[in-house]
C-alpha atoms as a PDB file:
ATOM      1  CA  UNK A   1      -9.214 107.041  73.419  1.00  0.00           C
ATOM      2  CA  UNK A   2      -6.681 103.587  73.883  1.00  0.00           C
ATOM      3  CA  UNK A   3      -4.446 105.300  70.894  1.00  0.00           C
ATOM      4  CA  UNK A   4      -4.097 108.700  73.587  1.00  0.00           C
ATOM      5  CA  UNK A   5      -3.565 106.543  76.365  1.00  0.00           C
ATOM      6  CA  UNK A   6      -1.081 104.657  74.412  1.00  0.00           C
ATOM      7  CA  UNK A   7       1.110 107.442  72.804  1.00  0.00           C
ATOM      8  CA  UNK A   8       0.659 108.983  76.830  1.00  0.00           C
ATOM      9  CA  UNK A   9       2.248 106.396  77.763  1.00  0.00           C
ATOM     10  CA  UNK A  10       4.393 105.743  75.569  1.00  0.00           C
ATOM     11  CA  UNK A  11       5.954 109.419  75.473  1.00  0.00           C
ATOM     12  CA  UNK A  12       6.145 109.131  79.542  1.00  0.00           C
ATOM     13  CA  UNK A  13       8.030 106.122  79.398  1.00  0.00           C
ATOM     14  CA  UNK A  14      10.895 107.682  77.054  1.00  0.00           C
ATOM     15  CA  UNK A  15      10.687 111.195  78.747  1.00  0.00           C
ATOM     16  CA  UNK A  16      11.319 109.115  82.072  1.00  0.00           C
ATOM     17  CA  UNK A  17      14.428 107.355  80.248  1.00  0.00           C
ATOM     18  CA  UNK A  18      16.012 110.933  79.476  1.00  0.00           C
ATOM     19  CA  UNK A  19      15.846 112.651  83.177  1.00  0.00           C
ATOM     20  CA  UNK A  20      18.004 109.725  84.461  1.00  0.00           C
ATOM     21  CA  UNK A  21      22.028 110.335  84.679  1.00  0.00           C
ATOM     22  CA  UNK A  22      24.611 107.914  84.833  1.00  0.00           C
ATOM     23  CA  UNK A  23      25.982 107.074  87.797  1.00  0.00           C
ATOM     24  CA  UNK A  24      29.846 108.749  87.340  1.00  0.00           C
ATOM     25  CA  UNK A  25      30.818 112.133  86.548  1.00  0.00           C
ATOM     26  CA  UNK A  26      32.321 111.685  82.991  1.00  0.00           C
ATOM     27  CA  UNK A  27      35.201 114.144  82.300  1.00  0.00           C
ATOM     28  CA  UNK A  28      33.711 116.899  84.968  1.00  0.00           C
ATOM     29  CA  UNK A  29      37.046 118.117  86.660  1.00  0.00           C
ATOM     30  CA  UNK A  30      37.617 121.503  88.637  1.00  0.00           C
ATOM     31  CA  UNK A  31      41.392 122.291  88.042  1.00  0.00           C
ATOM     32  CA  UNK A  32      41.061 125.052  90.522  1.00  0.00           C
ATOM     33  CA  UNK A  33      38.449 122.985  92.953  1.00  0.00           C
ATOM     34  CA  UNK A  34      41.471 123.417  95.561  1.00  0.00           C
ATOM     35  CA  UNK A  35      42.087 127.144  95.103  1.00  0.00           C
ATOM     36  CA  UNK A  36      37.850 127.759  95.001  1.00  0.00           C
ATOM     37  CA  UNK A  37      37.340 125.769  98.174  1.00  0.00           C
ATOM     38  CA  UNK A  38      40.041 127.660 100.047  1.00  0.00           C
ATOM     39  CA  UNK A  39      39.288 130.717  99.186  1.00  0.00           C
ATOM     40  CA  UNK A  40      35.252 130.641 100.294  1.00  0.00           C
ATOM     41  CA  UNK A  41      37.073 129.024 103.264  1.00  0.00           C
ATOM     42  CA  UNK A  42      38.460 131.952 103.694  1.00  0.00           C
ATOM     43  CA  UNK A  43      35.648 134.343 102.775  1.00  0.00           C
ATOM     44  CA  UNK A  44      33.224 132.702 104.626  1.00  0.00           C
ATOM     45  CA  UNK A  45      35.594 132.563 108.207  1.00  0.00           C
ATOM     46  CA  UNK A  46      38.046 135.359 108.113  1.00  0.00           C
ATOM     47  CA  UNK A  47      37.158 137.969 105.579  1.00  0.00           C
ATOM     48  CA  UNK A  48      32.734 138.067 105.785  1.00  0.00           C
ATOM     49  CA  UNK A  49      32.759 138.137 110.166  1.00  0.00           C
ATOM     50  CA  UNK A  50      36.090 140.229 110.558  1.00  0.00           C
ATOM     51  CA  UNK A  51      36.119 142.997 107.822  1.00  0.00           C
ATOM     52  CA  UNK A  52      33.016 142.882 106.198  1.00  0.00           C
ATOM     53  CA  UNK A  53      30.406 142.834 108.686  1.00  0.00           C
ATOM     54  CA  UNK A  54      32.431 145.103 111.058  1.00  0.00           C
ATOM     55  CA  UNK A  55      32.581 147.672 108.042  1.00  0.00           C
ATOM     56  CA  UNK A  56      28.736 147.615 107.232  1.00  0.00           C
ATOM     57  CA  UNK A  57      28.000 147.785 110.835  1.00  0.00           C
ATOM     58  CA  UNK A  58      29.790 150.611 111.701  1.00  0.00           C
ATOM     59  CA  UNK A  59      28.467 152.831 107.927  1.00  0.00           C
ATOM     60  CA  UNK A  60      24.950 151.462 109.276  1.00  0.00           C
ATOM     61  CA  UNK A  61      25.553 152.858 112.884  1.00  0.00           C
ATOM     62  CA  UNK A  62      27.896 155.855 112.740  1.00  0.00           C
ATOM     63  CA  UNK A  63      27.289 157.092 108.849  1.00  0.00           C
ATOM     64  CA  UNK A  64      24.358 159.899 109.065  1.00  0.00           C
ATOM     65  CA  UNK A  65      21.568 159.323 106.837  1.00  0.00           C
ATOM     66  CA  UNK A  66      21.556 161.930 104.653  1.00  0.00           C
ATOM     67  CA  UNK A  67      25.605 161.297 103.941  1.00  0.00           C
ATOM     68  CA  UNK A  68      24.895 157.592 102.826  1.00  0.00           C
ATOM     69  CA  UNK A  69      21.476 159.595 100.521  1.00  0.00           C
ATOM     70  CA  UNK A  70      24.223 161.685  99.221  1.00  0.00           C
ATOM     71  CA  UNK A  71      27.258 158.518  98.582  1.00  0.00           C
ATOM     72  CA  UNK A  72      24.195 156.269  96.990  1.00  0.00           C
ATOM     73  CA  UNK A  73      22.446 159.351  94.468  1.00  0.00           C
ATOM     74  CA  UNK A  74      26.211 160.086  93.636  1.00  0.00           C
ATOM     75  CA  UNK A  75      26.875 156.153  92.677  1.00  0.00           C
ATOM     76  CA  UNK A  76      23.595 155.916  91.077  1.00  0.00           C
ATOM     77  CA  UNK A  77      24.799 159.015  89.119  1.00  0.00           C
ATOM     78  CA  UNK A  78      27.760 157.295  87.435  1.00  0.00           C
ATOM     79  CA  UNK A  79      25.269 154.510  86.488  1.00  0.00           C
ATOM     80  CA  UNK A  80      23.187 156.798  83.905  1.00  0.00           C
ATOM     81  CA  UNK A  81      25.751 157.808  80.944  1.00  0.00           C
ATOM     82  CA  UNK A  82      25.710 153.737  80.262  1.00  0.00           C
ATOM     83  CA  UNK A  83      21.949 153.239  80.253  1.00  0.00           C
ATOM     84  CA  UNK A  84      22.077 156.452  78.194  1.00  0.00           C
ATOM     85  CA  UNK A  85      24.278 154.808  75.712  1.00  0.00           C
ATOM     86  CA  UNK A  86      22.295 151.772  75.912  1.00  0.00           C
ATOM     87  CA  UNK A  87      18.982 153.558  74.968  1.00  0.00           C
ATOM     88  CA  UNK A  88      20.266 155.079  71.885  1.00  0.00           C
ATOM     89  CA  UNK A  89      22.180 151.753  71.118  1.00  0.00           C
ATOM     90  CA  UNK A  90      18.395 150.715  71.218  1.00  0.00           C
ATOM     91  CA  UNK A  91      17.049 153.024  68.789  1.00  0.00           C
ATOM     92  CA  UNK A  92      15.037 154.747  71.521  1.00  0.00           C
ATOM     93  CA  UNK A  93      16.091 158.458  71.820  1.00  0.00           C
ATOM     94  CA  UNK A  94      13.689 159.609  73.559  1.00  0.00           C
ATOM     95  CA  UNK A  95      14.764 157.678  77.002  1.00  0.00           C
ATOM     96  CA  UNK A  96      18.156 158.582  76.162  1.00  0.00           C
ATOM     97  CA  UNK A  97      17.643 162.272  76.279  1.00  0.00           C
ATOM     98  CA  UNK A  98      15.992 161.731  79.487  1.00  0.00           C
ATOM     99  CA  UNK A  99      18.805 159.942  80.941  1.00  0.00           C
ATOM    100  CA  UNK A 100      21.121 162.516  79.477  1.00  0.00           C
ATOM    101  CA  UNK A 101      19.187 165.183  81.243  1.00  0.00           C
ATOM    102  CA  UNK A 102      19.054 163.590  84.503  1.00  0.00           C
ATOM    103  CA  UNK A 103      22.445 162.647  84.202  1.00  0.00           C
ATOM    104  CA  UNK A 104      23.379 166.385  83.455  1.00  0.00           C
ATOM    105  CA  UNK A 105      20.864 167.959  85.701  1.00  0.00           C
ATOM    106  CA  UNK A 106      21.900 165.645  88.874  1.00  0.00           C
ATOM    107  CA  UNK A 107      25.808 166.146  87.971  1.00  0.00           C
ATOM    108  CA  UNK A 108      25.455 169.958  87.716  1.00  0.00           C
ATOM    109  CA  UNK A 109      22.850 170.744  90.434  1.00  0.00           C
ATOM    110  CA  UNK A 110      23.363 167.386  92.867  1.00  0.00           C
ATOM    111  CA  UNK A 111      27.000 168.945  93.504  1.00  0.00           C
ATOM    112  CA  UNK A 112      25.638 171.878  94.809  1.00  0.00           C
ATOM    113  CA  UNK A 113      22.329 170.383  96.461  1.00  0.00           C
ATOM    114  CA  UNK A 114      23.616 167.185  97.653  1.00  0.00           C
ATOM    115  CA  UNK A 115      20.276 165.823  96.352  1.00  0.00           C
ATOM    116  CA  UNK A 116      18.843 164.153  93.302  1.00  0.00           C
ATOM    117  CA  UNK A 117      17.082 166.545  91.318  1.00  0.00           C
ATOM    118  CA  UNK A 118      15.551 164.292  89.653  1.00  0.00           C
ATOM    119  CA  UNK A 119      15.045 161.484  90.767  1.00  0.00           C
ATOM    120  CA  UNK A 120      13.286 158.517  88.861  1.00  0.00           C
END
């Protein structure tokens, strides 16, 4: 039991030794640190509360529903030739026939719908 308590200890002491740091940054430089803090300067006063949040306001408030259904199935569209590829990549072609057919099924019949045939 004093030979657990010991090696316990022991081990604590040295893990304790390795989560201290020293005291100065050695070698850590930004060469851009200027440009970076400028630019979320920028982001975070001009760009986010004049352009930004005016745009998603207004598709929140004056964009119909079923438009912004239509924009996001037709986005999520583009998404499923790549996680096609990515299944067979995977040696699984099973899920990548079924992404191939929804990816054909919501390109041919979505245009006409303006709905996800098949949705996941």
């Amino acid at each position: 039991m004093k030979l657990r308590l010991s090696a316990l200890a022991l081990g604590t002491t040295l893990l304790v030794g390795c989560a201290s740091s020293g005291t100065e940054q050695q070698g850590r430089s930004d060469p851009f640190e200027g440009f970076n803090r400028t630019m979320y300067n920028f982001n975070f006063n001009v760009l986010d509360p004049y352009v930004v949040r005016p745009v998603a306001v207004a598709w929140r408030d004056y964009v119909p529903q079923p438009a912004r259904n239509g924009l996001s199935n037709f986005t999520g569209n583009l998404e499923e030739p790549a996680i096609m590829v990515n299944y067979f990549l995977q040696g699984d072609p099973y899920q990548g026939m079924v992404h191939f057919t929804r990816f054909f099924l919501n390109t041919l019949l979505g245009c006409l719908l303006c709905t996800s045939p098949s949705p996941r």
